[in-house]
C-alpha atoms as a PDB file:
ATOM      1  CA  UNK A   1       0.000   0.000   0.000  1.00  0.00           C
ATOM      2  CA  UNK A   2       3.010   2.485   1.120  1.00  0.00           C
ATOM      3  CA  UNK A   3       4.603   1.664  -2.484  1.00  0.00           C
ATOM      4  CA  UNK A   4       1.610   2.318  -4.352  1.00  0.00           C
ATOM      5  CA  UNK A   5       1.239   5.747  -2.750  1.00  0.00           C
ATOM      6  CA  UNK A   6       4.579   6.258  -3.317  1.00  0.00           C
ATOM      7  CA  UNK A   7       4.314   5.515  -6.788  1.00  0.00           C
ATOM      8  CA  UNK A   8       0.926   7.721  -7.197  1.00  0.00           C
ATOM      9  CA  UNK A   9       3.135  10.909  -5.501  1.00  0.00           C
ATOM     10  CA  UNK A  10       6.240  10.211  -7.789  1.00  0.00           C
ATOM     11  CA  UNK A  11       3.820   9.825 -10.655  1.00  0.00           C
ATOM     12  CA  UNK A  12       5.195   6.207 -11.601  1.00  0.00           C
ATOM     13  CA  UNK A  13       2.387   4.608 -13.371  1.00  0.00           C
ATOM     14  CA  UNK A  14       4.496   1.408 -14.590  1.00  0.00           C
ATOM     15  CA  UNK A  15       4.948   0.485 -10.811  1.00  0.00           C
ATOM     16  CA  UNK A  16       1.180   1.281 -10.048  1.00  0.00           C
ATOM     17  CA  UNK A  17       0.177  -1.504 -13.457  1.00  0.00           C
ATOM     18  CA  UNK A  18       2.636  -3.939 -12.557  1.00  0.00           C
ATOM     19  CA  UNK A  19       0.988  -3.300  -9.054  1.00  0.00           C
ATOM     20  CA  UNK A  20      -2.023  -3.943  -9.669  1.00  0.00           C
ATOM     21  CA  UNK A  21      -4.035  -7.080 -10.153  1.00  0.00           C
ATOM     22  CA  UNK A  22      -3.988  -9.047 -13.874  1.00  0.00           C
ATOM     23  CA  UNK A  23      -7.876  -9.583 -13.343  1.00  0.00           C
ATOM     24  CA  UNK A  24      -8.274  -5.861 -12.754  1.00  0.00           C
ATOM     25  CA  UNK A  25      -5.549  -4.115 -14.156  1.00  0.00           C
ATOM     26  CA  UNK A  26      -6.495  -1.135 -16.465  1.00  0.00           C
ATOM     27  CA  UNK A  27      -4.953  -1.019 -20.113  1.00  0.00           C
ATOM     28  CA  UNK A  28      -3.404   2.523 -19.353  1.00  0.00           C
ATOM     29  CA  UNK A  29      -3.306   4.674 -16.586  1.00  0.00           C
ATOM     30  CA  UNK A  30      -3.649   8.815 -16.802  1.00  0.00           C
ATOM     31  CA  UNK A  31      -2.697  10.449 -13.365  1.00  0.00           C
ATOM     32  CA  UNK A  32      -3.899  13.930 -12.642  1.00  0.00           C
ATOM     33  CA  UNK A  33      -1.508  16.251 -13.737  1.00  0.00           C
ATOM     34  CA  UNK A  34      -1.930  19.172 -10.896  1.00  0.00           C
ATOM     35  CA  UNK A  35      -2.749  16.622  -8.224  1.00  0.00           C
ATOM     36  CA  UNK A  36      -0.146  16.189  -5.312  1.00  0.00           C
ATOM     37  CA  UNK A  37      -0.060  13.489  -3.076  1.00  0.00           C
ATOM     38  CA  UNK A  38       1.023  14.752   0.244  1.00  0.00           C
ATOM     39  CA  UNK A  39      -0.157  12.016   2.855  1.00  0.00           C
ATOM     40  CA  UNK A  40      -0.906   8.732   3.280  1.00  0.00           C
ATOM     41  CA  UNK A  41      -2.673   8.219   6.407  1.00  0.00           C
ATOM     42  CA  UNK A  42      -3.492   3.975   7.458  1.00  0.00           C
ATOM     43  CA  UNK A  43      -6.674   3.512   9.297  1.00  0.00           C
ATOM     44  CA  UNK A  44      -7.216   0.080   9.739  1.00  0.00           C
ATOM     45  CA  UNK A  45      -5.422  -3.483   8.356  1.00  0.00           C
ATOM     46  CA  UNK A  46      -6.833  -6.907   7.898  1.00  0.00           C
ATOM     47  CA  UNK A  47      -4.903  -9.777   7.631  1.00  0.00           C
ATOM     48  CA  UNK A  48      -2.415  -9.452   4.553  1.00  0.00           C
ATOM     49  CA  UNK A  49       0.370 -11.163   6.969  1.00  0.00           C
ATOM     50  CA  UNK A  50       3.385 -13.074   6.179  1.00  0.00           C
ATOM     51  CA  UNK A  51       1.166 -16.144   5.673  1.00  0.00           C
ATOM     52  CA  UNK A  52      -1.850 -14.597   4.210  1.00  0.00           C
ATOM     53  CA  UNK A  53      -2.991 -14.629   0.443  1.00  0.00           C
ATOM     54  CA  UNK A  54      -5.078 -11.478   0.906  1.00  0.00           C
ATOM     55  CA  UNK A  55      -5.595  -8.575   2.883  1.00  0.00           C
ATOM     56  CA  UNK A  56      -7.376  -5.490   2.884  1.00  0.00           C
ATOM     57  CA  UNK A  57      -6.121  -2.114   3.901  1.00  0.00           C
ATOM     58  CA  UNK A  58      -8.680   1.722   4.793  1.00  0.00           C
ATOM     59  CA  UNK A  59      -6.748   4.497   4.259  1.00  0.00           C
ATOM     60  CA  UNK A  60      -7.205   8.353   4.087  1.00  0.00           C
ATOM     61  CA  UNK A  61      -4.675   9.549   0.773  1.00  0.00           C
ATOM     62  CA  UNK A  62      -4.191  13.187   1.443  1.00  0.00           C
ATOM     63  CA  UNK A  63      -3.757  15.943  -1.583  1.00  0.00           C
ATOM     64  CA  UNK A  64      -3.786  19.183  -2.914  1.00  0.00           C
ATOM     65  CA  UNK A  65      -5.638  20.063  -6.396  1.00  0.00           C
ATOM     66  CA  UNK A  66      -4.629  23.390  -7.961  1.00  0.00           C
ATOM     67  CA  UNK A  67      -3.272  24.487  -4.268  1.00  0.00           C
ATOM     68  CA  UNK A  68      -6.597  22.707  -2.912  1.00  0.00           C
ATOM     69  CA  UNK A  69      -6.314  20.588   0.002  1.00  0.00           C
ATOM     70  CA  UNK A  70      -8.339  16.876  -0.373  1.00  0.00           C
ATOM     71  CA  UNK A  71      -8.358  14.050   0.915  1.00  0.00           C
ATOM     72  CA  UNK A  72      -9.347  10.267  -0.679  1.00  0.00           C
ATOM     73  CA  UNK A  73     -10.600   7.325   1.768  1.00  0.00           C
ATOM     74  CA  UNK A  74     -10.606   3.871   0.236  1.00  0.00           C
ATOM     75  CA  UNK A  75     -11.013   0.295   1.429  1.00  0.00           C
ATOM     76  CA  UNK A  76      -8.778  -1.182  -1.038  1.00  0.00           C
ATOM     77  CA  UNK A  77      -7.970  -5.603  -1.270  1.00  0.00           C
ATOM     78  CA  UNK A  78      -4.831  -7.066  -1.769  1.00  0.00           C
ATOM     79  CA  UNK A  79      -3.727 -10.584  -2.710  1.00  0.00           C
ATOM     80  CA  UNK A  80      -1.009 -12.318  -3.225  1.00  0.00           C
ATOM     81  CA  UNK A  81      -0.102 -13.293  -7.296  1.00  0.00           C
ATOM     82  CA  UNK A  82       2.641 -14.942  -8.093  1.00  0.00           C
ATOM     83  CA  UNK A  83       4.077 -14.645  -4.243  1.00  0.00           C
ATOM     84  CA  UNK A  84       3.900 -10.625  -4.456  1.00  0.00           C
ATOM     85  CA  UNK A  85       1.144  -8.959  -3.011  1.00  0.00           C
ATOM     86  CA  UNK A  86      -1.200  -6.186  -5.656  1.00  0.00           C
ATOM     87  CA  UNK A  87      -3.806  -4.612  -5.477  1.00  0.00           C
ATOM     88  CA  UNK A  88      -7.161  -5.822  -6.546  1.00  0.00           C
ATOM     89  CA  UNK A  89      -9.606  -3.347  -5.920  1.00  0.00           C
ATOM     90  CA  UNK A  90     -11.375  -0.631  -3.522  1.00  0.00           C
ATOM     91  CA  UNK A  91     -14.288   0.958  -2.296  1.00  0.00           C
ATOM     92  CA  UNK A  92     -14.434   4.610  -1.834  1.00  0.00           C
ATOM     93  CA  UNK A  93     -17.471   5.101   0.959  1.00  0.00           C
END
């Protein structure tokens, strides 16, 4: 999850697809251009442990849009493919 915000601040869409999973991976990805990722507050894990094939992870993803501040909650799920854990998919309540 800390990567993949990573990636989303640095703007490194190759990590986020090769992040994500095959079954829901998107063709292409477009990232906001004057979005800035600032924060990347964890609220709450589930499982997603050394022996666990999935996991889920509710975050708050702080931001600022054209000097706007914002913030993004999601539930997202991982799983494990091909031993290395990506991201699935995620509900935004």
């Amino acid at each position: 999850m800390r990567s993949r915000f990573s990636a989303f601040a640095l703007g490194d869409t190759g990590y986020l697809l090769r992040s994500w999973h095959s079954s829901t991976r998107p063709a292409s990805l477009e990232l906001e251009a004057g979005q800035r990722w600032t924060r990347l507050e964890i609220v709450e894990t589930e499982r997603g442990g050394l022996l666990d094939t999935a996991g889920t992870v509710t975050f708050h993803a702080h931001y600022r849009d054209a000097g706007r501040p914002g913030t993004m909650t999601e539930h997202s799920r991982f799983v494990r493919e091909d031993g290395r854990w990506v991201y699935l998919d995620g509900d935004q309540p």
